[in-house]
N, C-alpha and C. Protein backbone atom coordinates (compact mmCIF):
# COMPACT_ATOMS: atom_id res chain seq x y z
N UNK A 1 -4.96 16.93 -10.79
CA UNK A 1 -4.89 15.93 -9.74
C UNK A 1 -4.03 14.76 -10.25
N UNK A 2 -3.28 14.48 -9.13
CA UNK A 2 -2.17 13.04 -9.53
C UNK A 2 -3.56 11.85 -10.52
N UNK A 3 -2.45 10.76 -11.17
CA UNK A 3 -3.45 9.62 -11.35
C UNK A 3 -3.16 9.02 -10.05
N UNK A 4 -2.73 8.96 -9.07
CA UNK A 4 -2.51 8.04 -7.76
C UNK A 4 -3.48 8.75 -6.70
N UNK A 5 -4.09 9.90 -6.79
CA UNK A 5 -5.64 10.35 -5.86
C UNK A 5 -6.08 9.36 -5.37
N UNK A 6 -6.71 9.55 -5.20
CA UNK A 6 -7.52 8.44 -4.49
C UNK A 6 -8.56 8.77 -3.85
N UNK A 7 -8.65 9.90 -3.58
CA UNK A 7 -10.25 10.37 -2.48
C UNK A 7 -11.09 9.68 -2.32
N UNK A 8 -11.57 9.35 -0.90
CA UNK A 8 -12.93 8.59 -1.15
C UNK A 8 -13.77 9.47 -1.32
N UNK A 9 -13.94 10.76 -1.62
CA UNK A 9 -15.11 10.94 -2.21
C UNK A 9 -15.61 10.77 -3.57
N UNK A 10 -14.45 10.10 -4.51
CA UNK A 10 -14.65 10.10 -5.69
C UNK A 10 -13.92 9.04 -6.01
N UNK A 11 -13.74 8.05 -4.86
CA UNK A 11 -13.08 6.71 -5.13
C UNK A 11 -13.78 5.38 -6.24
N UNK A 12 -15.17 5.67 -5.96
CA UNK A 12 -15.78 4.42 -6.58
C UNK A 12 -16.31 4.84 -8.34
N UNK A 13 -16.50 3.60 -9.19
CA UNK A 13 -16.38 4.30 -11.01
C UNK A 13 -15.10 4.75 -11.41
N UNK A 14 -15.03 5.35 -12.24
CA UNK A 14 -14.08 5.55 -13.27
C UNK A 14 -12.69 6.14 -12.41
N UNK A 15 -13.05 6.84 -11.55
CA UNK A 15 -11.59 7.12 -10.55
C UNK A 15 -11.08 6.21 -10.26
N UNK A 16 -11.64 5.40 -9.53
CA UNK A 16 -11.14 3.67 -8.78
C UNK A 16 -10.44 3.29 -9.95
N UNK A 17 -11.24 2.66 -10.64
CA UNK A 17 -10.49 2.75 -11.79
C UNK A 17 -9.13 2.90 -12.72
N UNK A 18 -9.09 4.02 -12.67
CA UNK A 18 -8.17 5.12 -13.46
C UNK A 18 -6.72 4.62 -12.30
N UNK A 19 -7.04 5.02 -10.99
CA UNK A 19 -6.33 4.96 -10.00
C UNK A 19 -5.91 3.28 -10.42
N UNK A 20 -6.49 2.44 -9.73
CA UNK A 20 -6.05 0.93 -9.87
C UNK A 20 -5.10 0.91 -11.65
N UNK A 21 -5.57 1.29 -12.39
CA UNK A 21 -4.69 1.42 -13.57
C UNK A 21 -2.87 1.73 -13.66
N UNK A 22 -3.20 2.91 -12.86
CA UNK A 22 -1.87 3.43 -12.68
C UNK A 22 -1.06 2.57 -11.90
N UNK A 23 -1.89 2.18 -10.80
CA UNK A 23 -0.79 1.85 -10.53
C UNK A 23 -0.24 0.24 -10.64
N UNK A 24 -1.14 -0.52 -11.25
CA UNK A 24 -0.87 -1.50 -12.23
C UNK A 24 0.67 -0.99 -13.25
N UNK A 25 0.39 -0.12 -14.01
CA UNK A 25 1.49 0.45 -14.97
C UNK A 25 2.48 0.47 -13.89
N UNK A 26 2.61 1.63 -12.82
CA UNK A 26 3.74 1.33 -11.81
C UNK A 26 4.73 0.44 -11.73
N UNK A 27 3.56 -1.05 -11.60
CA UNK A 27 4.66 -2.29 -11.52
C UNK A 27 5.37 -2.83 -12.84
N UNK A 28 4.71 -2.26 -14.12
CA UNK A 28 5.50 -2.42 -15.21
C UNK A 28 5.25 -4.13 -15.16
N UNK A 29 6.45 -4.35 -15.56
CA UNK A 29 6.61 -6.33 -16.12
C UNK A 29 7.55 -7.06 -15.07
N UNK A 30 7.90 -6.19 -13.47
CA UNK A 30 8.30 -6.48 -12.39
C UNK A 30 7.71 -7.24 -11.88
N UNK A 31 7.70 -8.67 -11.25
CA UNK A 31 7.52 -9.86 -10.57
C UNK A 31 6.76 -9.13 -8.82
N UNK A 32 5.62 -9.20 -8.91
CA UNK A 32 4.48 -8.61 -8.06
C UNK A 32 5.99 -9.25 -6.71
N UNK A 33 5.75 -10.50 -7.03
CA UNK A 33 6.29 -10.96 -5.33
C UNK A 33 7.57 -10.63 -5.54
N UNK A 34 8.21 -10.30 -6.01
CA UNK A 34 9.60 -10.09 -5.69
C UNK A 34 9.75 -8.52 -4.98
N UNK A 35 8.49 -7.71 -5.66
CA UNK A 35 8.70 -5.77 -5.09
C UNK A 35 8.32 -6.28 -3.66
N UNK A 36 7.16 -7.22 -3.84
CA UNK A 36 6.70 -7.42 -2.04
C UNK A 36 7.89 -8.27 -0.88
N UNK A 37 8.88 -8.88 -1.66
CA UNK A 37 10.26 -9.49 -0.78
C UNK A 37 10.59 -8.07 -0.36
N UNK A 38 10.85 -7.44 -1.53
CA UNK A 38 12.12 -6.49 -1.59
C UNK A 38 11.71 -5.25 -0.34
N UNK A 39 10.18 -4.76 -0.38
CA UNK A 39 9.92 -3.71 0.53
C UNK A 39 10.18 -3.97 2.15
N UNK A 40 10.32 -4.94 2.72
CA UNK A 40 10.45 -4.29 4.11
C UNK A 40 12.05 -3.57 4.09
N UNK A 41 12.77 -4.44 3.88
CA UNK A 41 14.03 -3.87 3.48
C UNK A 41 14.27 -1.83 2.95
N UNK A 42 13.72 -2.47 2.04
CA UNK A 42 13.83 -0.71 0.98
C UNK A 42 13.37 0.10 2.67
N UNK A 43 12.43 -0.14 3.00
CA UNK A 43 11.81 0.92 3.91
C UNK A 43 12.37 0.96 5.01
N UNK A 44 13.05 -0.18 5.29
CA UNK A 44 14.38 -0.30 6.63
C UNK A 44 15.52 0.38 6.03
N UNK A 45 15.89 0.72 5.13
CA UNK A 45 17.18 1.85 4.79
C UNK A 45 16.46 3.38 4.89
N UNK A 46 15.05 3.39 4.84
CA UNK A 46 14.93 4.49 4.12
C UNK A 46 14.84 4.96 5.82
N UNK A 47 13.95 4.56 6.20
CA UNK A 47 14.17 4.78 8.22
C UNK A 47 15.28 5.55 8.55
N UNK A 48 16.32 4.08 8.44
CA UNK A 48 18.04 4.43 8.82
C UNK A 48 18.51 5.46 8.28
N UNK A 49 18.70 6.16 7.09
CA UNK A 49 19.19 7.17 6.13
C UNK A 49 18.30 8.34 6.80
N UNK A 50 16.68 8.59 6.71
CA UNK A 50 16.64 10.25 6.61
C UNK A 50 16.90 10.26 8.51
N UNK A 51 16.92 11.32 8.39
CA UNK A 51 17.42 11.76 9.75
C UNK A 51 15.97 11.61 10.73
N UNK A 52 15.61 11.04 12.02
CA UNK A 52 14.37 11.33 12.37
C UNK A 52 13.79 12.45 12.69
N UNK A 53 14.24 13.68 12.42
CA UNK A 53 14.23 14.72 13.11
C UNK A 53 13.22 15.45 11.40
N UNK A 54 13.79 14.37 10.47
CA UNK A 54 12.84 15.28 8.94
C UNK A 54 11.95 13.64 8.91
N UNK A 55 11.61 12.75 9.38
CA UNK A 55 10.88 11.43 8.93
C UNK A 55 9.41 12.34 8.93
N UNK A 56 9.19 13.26 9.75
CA UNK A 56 7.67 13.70 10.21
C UNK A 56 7.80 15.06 9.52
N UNK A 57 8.29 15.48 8.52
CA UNK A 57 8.42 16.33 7.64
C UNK A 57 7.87 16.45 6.61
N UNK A 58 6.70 17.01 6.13
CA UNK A 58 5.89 16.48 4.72
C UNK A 58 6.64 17.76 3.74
N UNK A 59 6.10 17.20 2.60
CA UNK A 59 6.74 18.05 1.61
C UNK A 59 5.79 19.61 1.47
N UNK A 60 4.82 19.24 1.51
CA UNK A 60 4.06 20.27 1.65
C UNK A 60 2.62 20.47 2.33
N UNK A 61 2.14 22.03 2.65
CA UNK A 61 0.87 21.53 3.93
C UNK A 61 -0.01 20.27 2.90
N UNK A 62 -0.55 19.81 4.14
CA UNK A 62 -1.64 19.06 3.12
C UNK A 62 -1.57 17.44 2.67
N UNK A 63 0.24 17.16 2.52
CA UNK A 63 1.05 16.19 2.14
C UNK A 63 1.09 15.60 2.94
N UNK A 64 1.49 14.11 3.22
CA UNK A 64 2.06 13.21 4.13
C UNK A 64 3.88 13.49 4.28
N UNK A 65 4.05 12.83 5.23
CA UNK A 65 5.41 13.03 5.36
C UNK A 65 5.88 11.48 5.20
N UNK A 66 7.18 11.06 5.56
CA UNK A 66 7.46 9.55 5.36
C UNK A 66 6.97 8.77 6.54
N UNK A 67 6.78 9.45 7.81
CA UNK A 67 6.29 8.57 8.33
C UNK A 67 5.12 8.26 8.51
N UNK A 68 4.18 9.26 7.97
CA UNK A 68 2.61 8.90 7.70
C UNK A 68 2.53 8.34 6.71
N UNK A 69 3.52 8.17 5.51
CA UNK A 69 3.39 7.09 4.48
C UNK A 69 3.81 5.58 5.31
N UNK A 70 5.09 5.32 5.92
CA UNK A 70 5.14 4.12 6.15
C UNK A 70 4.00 3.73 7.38
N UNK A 71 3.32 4.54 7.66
CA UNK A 71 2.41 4.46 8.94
C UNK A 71 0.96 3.79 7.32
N UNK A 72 0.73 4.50 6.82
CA UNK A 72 -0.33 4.49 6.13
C UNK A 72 0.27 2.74 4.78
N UNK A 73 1.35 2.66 4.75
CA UNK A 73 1.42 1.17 4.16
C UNK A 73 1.41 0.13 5.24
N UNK A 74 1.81 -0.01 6.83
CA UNK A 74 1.19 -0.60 7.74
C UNK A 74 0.07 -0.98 7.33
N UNK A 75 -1.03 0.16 7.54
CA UNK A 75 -2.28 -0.35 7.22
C UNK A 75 -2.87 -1.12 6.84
N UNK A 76 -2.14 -0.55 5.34
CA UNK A 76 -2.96 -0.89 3.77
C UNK A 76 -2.24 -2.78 3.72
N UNK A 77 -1.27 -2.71 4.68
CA UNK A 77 -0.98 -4.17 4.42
C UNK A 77 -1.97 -4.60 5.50
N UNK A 78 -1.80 -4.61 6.63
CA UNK A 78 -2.82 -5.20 7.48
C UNK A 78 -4.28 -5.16 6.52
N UNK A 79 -5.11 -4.43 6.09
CA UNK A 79 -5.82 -4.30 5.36
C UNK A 79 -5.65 -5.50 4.18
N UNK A 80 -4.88 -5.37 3.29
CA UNK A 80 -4.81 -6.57 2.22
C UNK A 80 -4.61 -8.14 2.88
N UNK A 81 -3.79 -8.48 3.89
CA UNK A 81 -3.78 -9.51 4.93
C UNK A 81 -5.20 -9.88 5.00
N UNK A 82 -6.33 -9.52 5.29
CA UNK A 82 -7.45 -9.42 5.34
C UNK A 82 -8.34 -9.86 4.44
N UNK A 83 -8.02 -9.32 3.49
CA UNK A 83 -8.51 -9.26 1.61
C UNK A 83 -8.33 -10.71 1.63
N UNK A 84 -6.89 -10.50 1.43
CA UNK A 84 -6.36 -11.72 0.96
C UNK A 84 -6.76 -13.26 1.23
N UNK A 85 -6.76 -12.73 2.44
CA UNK A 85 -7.72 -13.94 3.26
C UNK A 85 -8.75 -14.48 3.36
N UNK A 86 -9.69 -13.38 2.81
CA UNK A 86 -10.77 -13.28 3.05
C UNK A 86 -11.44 -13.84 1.33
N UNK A 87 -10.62 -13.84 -0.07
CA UNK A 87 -10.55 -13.93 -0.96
C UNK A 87 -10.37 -15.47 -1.01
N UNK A 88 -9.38 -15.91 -0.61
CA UNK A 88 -8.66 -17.46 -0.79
C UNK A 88 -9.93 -18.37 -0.02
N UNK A 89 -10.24 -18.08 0.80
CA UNK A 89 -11.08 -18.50 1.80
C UNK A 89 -12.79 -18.81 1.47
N UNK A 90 -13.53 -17.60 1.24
CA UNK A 90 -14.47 -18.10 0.56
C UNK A 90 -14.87 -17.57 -0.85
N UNK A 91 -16.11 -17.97 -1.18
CA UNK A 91 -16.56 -17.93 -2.36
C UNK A 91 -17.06 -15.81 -2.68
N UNK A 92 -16.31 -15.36 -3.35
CA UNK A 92 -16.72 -13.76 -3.75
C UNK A 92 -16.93 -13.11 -2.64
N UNK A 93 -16.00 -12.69 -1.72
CA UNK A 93 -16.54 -11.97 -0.48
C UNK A 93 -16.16 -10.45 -0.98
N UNK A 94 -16.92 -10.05 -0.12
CA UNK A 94 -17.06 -8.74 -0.38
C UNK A 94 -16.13 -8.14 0.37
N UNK A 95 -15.24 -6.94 -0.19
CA UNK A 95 -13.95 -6.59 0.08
C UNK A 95 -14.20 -5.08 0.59
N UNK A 96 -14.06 -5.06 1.80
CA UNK A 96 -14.40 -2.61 1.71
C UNK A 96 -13.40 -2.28 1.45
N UNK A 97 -13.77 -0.94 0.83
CA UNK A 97 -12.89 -0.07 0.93
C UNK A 97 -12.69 0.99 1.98
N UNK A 98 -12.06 1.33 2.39
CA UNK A 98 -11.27 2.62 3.23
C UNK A 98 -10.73 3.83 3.00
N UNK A 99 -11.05 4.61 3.66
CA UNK A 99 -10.77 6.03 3.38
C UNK A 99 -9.19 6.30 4.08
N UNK A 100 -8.49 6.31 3.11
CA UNK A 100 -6.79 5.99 3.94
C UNK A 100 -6.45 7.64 4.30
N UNK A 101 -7.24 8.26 4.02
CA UNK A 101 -7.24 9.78 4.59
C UNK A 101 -8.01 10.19 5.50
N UNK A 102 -8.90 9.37 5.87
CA UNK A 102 -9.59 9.25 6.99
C UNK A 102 -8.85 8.60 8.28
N UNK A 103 -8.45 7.46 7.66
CA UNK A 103 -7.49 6.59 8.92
C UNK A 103 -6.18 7.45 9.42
N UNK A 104 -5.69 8.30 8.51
CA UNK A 104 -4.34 8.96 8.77
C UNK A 104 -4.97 10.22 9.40
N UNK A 105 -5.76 10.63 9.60
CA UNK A 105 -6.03 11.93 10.39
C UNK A 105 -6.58 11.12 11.84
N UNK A 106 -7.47 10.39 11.71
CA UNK A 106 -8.25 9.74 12.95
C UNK A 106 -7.35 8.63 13.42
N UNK A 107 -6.55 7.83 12.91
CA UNK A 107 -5.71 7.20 13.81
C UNK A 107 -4.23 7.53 14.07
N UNK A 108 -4.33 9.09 13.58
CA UNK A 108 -3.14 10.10 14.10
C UNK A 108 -1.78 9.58 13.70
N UNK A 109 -1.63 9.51 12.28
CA UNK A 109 -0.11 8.93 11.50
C UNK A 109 0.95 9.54 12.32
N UNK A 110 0.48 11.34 12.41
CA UNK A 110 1.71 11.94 12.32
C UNK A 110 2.06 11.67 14.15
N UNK A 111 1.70 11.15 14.93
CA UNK A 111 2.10 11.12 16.07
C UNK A 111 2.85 9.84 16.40
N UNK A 112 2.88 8.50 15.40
CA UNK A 112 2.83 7.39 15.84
C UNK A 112 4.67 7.18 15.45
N UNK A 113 4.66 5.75 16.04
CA UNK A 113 5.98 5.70 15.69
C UNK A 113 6.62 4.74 14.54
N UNK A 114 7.41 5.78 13.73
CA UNK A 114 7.98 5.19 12.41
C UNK A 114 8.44 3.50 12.77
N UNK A 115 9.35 3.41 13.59
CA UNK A 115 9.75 2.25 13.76
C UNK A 115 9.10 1.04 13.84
N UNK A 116 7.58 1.31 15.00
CA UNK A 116 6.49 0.74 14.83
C UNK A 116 6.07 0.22 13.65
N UNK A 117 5.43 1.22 12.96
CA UNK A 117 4.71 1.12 11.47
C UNK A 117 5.94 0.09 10.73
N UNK A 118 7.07 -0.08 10.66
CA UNK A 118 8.12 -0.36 10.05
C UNK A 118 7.65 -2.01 10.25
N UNK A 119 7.90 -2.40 11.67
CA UNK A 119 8.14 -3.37 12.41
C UNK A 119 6.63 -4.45 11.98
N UNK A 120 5.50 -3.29 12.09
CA UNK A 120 4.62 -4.24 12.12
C UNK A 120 4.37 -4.82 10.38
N UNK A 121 4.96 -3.22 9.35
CA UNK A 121 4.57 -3.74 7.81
C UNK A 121 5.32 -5.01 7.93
N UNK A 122 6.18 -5.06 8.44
CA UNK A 122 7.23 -6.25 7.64
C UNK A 122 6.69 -7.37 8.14
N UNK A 123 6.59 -7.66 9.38
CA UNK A 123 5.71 -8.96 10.36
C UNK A 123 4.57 -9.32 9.26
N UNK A 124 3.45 -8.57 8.90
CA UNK A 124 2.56 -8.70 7.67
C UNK A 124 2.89 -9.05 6.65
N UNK A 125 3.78 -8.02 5.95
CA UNK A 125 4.32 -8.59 4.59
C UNK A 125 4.89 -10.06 4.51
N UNK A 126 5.76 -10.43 5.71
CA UNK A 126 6.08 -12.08 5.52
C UNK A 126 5.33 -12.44 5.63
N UNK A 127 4.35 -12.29 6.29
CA UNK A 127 2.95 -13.62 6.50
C UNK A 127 2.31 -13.48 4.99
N UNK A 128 2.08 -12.09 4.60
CA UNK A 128 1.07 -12.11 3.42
C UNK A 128 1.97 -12.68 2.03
N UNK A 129 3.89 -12.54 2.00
CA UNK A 129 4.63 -13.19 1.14
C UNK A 129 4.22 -14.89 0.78
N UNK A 130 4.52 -15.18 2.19
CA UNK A 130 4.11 -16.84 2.40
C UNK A 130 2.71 -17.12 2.08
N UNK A 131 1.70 -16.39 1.95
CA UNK A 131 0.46 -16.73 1.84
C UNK A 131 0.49 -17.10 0.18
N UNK A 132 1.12 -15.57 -0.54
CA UNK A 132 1.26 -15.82 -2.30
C UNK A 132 2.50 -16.99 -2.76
N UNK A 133 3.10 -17.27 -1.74
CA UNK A 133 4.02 -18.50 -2.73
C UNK A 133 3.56 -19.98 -2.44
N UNK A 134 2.46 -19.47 -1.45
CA UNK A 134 1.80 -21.35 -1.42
C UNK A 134 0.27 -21.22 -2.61
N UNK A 135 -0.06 -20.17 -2.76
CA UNK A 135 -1.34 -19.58 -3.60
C UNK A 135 -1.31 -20.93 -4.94
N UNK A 136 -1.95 -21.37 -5.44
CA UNK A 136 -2.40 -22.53 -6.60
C UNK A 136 -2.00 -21.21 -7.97
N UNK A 137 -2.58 -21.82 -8.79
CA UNK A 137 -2.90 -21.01 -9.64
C UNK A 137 -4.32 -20.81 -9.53
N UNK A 138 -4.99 -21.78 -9.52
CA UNK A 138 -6.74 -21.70 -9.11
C UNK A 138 -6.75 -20.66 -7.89
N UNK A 139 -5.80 -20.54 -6.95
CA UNK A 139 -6.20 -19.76 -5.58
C UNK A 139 -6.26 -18.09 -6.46
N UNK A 140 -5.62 -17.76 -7.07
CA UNK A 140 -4.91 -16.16 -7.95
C UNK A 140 -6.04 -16.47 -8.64
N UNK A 141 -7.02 -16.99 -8.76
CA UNK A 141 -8.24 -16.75 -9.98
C UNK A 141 -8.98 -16.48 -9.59
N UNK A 142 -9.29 -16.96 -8.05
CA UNK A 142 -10.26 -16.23 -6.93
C UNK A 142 -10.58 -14.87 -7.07
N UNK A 143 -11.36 -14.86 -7.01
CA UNK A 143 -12.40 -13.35 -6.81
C UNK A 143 -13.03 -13.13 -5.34
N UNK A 144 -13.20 -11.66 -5.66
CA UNK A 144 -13.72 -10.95 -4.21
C UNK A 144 -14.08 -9.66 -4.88
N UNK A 145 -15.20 -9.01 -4.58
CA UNK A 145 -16.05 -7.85 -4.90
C UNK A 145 -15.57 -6.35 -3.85
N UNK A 146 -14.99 -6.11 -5.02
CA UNK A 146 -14.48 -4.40 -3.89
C UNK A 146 -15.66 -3.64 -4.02
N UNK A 147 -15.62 -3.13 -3.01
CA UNK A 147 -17.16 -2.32 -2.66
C UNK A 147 -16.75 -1.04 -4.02
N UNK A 148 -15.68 -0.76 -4.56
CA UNK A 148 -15.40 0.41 -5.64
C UNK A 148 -15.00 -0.36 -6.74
N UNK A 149 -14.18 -0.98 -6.47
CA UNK A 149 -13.68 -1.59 -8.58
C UNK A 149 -14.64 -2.75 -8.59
N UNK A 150 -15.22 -3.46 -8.06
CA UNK A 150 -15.98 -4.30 -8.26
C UNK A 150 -15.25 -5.67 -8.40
N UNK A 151 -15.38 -6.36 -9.38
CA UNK A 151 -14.29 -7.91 -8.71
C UNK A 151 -13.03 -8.21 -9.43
N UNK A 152 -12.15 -8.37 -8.08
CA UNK A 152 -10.89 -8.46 -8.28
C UNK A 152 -10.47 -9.84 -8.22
N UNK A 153 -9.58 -10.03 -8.92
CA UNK A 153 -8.50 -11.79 -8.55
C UNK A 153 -7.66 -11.71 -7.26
N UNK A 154 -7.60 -12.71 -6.57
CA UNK A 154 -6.33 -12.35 -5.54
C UNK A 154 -4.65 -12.19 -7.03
N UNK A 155 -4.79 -12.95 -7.96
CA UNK A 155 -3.58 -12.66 -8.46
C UNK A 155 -3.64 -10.74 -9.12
N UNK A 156 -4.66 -10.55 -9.61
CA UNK A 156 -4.71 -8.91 -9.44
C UNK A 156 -4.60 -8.27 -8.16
N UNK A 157 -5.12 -8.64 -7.38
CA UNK A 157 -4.96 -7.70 -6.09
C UNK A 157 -3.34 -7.75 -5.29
N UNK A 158 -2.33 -9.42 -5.85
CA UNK A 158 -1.44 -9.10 -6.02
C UNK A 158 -0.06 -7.83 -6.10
N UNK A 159 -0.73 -7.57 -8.16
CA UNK A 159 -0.30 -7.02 -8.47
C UNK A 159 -0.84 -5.39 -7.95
N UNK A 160 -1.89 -5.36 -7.82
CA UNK A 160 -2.04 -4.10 -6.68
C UNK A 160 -1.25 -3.59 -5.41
N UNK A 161 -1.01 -4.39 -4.85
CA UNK A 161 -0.42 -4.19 -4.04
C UNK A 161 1.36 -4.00 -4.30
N UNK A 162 1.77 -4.74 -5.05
CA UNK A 162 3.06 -4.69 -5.44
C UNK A 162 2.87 -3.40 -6.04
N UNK A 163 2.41 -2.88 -7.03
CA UNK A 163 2.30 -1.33 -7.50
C UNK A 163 2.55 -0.20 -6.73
N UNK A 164 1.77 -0.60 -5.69
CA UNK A 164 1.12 0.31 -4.25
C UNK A 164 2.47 0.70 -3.77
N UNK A 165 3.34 -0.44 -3.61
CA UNK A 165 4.75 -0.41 -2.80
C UNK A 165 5.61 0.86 -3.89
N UNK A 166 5.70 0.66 -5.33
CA UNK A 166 6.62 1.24 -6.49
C UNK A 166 5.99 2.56 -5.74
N UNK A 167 4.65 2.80 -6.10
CA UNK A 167 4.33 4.36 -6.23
C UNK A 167 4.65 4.95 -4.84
N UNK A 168 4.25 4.41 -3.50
CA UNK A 168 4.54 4.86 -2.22
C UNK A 168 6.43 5.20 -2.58
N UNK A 169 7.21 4.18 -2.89
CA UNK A 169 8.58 4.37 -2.26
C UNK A 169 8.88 5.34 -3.67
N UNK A 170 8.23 5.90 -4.94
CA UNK A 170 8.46 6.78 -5.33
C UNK A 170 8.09 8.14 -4.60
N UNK A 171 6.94 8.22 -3.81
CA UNK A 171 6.20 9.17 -3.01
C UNK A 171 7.36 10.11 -2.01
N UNK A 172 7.59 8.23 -1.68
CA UNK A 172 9.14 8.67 -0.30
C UNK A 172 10.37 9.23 -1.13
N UNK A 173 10.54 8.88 -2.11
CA UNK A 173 11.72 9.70 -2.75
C UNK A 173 11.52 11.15 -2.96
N UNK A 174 10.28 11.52 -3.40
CA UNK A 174 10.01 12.53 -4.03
C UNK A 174 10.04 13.72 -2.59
N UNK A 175 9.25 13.61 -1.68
CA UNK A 175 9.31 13.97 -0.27
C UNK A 175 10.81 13.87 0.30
N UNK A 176 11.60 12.65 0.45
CA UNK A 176 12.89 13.18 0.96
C UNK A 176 13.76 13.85 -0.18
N UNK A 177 13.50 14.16 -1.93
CA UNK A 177 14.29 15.60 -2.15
C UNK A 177 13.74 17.12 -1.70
N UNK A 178 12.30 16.70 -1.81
CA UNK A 178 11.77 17.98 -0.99
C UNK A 178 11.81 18.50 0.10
N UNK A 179 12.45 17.49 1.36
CA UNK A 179 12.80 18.29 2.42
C UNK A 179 14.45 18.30 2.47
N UNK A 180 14.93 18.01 1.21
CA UNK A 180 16.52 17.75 1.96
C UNK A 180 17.15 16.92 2.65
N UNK A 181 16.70 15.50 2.38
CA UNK A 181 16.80 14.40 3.03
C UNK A 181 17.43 13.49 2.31
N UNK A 182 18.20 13.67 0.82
CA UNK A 182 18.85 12.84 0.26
C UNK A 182 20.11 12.15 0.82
């Protein structure tokens, strides 16, 4: 199994974990807010370039395709928007987690529209950009209790999320050589 799994059935303890690790490493010594400038962009070429006719093309059964990935980072940003907020705001709130394989079958990725998902990550990502460049340093020390890793900093959950972006737009690379979409 990848270290980027994630199952919720085996999301919370040492998986959560293991997982949040990786993809910490992901971002390497890269400037969290600068991958989070840089992604609406990256994912507005990647749109324009594969053909739409392979965007709903997964690499294999079972797999997401690119547009259930950029459908499924929609989310996960609307989702951290939330966090984030919800972190800066009060004292240790409690953060859920989500079954992002649950949401992509039940709120039907593969039917929705790429452009959409595109339109709305980026609308989020600026709001949630502007949220981290007014952040204190005291605000990034803030804590909030994930119902699985247990308590996070907004400046870690940060860097979570900036990770999230590396490993997804590696995901999308890896999927458009697999269908022929270079």
């Amino acid at each position: 199994m990848s270290e980027f799994a994630n199952p919720a059935t085996t999301a919370a303890g040492p998986q959560a974990d293991s997982y949040a690790a990786a993809v910490i490493r992901a971002l390497g010594d890269r400037d969290p807010l600068e991958v989070m400038r840089e992604m609406p962009d990256k994912l507005a070429t990647i749109v324009r370039e594969v053909p739409s006719s392979l965007l709903g093309k997964s690499e294999a059964p079972g797999k997401w395709s690119i547009n259930e990935v950029i459908q499924h980072l929609s989310d996960s940003e609307r989702n951290g928007s939330f966090r984030f907020r919800m972190v800066m705001s009060h004292d240790q709130p409690d953060i859920p987690a989500y079954d992002q394989d649950l949401w992509a079958e039940r709120l039907q990725y593969s039917a929705l529209n790429v452009n959409d998902a595109l339109e709305e990550f980026s609308a989020l990502r600026r709001a949630n950009v502007r949220l981290f460049e007014r952040a204190s340093e005291a605000d990034l020390a803030r804590i909030g209790m994930h119902s699985e890793r247990g308590e996070e900093s907004l400046g870690y959950m940060l860097k979570l999320y900036a990770g999230h972006d590396i490993v997804h737009l590696r995901q999308i690379e890896r999927i458009r050589r697999a269908i022929g979409a270079q």
